[in-house]
C-alpha atoms as a PDB file:
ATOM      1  CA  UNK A   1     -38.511  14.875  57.412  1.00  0.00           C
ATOM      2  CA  UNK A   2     -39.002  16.338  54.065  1.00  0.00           C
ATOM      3  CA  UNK A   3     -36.725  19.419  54.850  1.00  0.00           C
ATOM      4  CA  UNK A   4     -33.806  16.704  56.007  1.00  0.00           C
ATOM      5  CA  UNK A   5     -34.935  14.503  52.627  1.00  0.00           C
ATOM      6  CA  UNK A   6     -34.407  17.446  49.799  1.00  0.00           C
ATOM      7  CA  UNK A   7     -30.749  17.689  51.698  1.00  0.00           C
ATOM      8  CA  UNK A   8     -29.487  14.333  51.851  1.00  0.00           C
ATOM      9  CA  UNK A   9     -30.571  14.397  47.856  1.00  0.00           C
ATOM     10  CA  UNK A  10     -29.653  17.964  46.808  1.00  0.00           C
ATOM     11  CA  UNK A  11     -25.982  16.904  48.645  1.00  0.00           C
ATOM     12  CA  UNK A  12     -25.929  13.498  46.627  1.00  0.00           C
ATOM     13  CA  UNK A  13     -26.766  15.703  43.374  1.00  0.00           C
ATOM     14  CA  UNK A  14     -23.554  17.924  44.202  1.00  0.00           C
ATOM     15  CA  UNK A  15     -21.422  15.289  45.036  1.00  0.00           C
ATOM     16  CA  UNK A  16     -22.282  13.425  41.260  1.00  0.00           C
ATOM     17  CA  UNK A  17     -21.810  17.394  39.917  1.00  0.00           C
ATOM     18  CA  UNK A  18     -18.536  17.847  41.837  1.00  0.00           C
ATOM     19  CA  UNK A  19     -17.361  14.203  40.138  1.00  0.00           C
ATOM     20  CA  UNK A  20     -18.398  14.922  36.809  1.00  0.00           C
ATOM     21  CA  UNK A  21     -16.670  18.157  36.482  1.00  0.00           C
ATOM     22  CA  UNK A  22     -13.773  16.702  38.212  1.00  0.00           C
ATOM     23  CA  UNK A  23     -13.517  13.631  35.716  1.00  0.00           C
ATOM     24  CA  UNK A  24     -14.146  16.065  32.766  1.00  0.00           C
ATOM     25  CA  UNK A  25     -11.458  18.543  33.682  1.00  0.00           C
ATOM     26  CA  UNK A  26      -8.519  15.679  34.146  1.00  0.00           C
ATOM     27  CA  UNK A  27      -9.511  14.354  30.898  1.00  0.00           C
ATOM     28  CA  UNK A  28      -9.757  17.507  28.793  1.00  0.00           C
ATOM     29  CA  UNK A  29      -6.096  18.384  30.276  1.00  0.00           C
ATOM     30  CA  UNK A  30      -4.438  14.876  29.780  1.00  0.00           C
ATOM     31  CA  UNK A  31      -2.116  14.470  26.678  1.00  0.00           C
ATOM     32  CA  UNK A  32      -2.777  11.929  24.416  1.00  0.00           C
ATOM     33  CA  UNK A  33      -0.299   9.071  24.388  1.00  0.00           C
ATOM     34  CA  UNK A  34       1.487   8.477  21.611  1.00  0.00           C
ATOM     35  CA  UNK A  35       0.187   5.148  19.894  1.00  0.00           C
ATOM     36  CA  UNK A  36       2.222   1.687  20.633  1.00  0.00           C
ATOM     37  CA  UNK A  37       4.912   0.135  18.728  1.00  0.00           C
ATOM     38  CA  UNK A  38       2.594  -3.064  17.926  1.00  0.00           C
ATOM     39  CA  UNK A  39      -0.267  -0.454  16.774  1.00  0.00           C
ATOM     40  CA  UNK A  40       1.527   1.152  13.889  1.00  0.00           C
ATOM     41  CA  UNK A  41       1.368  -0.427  10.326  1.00  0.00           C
ATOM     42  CA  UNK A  42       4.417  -2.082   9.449  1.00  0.00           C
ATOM     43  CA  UNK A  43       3.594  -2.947   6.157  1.00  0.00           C
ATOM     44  CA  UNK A  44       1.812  -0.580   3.266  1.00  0.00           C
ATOM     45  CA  UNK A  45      -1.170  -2.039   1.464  1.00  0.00           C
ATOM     46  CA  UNK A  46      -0.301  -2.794  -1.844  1.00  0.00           C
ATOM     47  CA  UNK A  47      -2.058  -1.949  -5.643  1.00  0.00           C
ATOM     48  CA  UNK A  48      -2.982  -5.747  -5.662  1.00  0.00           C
ATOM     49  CA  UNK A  49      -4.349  -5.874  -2.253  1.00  0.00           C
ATOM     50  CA  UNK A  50      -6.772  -3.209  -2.915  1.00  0.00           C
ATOM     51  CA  UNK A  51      -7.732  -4.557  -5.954  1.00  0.00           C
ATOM     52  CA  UNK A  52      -8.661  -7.864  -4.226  1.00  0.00           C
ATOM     53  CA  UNK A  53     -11.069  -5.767  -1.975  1.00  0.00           C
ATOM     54  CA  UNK A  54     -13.367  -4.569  -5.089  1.00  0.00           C
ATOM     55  CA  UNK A  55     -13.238  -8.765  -6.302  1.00  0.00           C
ATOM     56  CA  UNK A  56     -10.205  -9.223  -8.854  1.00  0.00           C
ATOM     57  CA  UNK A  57      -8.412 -12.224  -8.608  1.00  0.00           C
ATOM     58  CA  UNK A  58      -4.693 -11.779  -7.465  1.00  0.00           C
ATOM     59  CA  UNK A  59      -1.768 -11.519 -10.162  1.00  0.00           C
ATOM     60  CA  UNK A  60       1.141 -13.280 -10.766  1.00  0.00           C
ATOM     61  CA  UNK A  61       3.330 -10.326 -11.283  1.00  0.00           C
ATOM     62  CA  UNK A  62       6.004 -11.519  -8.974  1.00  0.00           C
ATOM     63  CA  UNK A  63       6.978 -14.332 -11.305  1.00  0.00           C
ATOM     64  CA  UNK A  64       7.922 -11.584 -14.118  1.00  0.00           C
ATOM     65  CA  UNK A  65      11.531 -10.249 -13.294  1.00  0.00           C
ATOM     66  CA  UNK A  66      12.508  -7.321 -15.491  1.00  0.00           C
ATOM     67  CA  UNK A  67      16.126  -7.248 -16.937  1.00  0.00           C
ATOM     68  CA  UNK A  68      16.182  -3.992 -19.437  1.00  0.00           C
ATOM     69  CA  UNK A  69      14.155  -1.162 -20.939  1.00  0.00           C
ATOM     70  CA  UNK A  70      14.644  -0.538 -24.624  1.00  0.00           C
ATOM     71  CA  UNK A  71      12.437   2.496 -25.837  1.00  0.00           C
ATOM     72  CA  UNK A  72      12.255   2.993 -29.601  1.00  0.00           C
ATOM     73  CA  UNK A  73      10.289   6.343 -29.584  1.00  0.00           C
ATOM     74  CA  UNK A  74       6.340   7.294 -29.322  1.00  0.00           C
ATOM     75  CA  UNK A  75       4.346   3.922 -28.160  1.00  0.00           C
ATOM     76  CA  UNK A  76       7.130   1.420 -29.096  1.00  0.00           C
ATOM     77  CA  UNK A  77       9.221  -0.235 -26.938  1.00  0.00           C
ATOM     78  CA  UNK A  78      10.694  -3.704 -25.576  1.00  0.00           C
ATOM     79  CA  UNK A  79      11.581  -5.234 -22.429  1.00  0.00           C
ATOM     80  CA  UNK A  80      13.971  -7.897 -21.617  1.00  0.00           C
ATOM     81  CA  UNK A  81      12.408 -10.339 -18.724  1.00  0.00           C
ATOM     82  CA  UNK A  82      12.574 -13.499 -17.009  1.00  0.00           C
ATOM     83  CA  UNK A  83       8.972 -15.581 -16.653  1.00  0.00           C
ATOM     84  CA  UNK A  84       9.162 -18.107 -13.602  1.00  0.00           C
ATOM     85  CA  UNK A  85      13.004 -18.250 -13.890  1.00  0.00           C
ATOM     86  CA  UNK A  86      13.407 -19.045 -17.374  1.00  0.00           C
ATOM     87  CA  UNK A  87      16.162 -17.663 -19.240  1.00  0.00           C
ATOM     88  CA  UNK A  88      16.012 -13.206 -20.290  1.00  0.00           C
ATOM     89  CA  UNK A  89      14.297 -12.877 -23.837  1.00  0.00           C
ATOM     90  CA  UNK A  90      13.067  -9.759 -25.627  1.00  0.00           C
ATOM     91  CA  UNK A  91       9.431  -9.113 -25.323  1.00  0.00           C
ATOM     92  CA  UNK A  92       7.804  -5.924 -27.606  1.00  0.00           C
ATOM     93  CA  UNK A  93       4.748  -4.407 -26.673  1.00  0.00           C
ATOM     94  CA  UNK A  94       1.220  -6.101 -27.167  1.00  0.00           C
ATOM     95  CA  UNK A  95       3.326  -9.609 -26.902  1.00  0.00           C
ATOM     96  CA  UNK A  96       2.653 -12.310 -24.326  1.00  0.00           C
ATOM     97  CA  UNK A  97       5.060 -11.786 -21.770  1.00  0.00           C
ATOM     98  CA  UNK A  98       4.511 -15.220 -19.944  1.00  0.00           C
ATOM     99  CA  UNK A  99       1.397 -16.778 -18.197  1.00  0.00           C
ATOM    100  CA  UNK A 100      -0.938 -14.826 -20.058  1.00  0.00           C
ATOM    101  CA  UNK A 101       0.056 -11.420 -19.174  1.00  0.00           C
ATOM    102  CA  UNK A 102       0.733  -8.761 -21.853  1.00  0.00           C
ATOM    103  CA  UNK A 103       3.509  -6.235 -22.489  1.00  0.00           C
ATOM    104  CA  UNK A 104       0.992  -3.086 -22.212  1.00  0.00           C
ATOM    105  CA  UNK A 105       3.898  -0.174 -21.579  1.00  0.00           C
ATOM    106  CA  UNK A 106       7.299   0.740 -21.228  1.00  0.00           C
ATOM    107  CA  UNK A 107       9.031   3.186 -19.064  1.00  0.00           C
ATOM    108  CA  UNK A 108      12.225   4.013 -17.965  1.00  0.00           C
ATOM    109  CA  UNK A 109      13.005   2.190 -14.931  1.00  0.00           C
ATOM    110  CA  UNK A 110       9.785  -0.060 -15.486  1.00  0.00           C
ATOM    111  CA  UNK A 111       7.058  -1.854 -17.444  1.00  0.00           C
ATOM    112  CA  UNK A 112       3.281  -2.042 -17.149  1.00  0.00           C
ATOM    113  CA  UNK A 113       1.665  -5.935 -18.017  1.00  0.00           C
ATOM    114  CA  UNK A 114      -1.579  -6.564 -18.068  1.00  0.00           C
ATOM    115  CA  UNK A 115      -2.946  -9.750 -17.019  1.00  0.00           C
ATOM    116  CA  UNK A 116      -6.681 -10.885 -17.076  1.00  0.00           C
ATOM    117  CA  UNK A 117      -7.600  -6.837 -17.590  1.00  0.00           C
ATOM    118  CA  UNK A 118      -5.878  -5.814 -14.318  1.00  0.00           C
ATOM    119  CA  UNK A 119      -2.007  -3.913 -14.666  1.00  0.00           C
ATOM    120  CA  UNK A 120       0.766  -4.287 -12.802  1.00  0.00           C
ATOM    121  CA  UNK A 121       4.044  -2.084 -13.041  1.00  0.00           C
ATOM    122  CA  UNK A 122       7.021  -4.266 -12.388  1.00  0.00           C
ATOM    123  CA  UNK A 123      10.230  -1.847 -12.114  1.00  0.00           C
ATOM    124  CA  UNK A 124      13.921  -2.924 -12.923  1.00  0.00           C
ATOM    125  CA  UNK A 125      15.922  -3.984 -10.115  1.00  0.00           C
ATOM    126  CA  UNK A 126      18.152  -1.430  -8.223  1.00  0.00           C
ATOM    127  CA  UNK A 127      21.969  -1.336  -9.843  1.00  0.00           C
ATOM    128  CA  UNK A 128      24.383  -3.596  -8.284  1.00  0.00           C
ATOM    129  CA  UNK A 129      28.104  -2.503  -7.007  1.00  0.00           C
ATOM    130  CA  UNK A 130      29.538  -3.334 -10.482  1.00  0.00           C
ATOM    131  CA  UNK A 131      29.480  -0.239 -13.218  1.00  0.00           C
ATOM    132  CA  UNK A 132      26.804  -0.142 -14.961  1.00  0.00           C
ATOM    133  CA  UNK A 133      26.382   1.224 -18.910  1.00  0.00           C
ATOM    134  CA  UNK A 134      23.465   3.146 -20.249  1.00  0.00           C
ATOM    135  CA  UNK A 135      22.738   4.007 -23.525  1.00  0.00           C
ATOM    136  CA  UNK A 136      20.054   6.036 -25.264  1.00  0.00           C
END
């Protein structure tokens, strides 16, 4: 009985072998599939969002529309913009733009404010159809 006992279990033990390597082998050869449609991000994370990971309160940038740039040389400049829909008025830098943000710069196609220590660029809209007239 022992002789018939260490074959019934060496056979079991090549049977688990035979079913391992087997299971390995089609895995290691498959292709991964390319990910799903409802897997992939849609949407980029944005400056704000990661800010409100590391515990800063979120801005109200969005209210602050950005008419024009107007640089006057080396760390002067203006902006024209629109708070909460109000009408366009001239803003220089250091001055309250609206809501207690701050002008802090200006760029070419955009301006940096600065609201409770946390900035925000807010760029100029993209040109309509009509012509458009630059001047430097």
């Amino acid at each position: 009985m022992n002789r018939l006992y260490f074959r019934l279990v060496s056979l079991a033990l090549f049977a688990v072998l035979c079913a391992t390597l087997t299971y390995w082998a089609i895995t290691l050869t498959q292709h991964p599939a390319a990910p799903s449609q409802a897997a992939a991000a849609q949407v980029e994370p944005g400056v704000g969002d990661a800010a409100q990971l590391f515990g800063s309160q979120p801005t109200r940038a969005t209210q602050v529309q950005l008419i024009g740039v107007l640089g006057l040389g080396d760390h002067q400049g203006a902006a024209i913009v629109s708070y909460n829909g109000e009408p366009p008025h001239a803003v220089a830098l250091g001055q309250v733009v609206g809501g207690g943000a701050t002008l802090s710069e200006v760029r070419s196609r955009s301006i940096v404010i600065e609201h409770n220590g946390v900035k925000s660029e807010i760029t100029m809209p993209a040109n309509g159809p009509g012509p458009t007239i630059w001047v430097r």
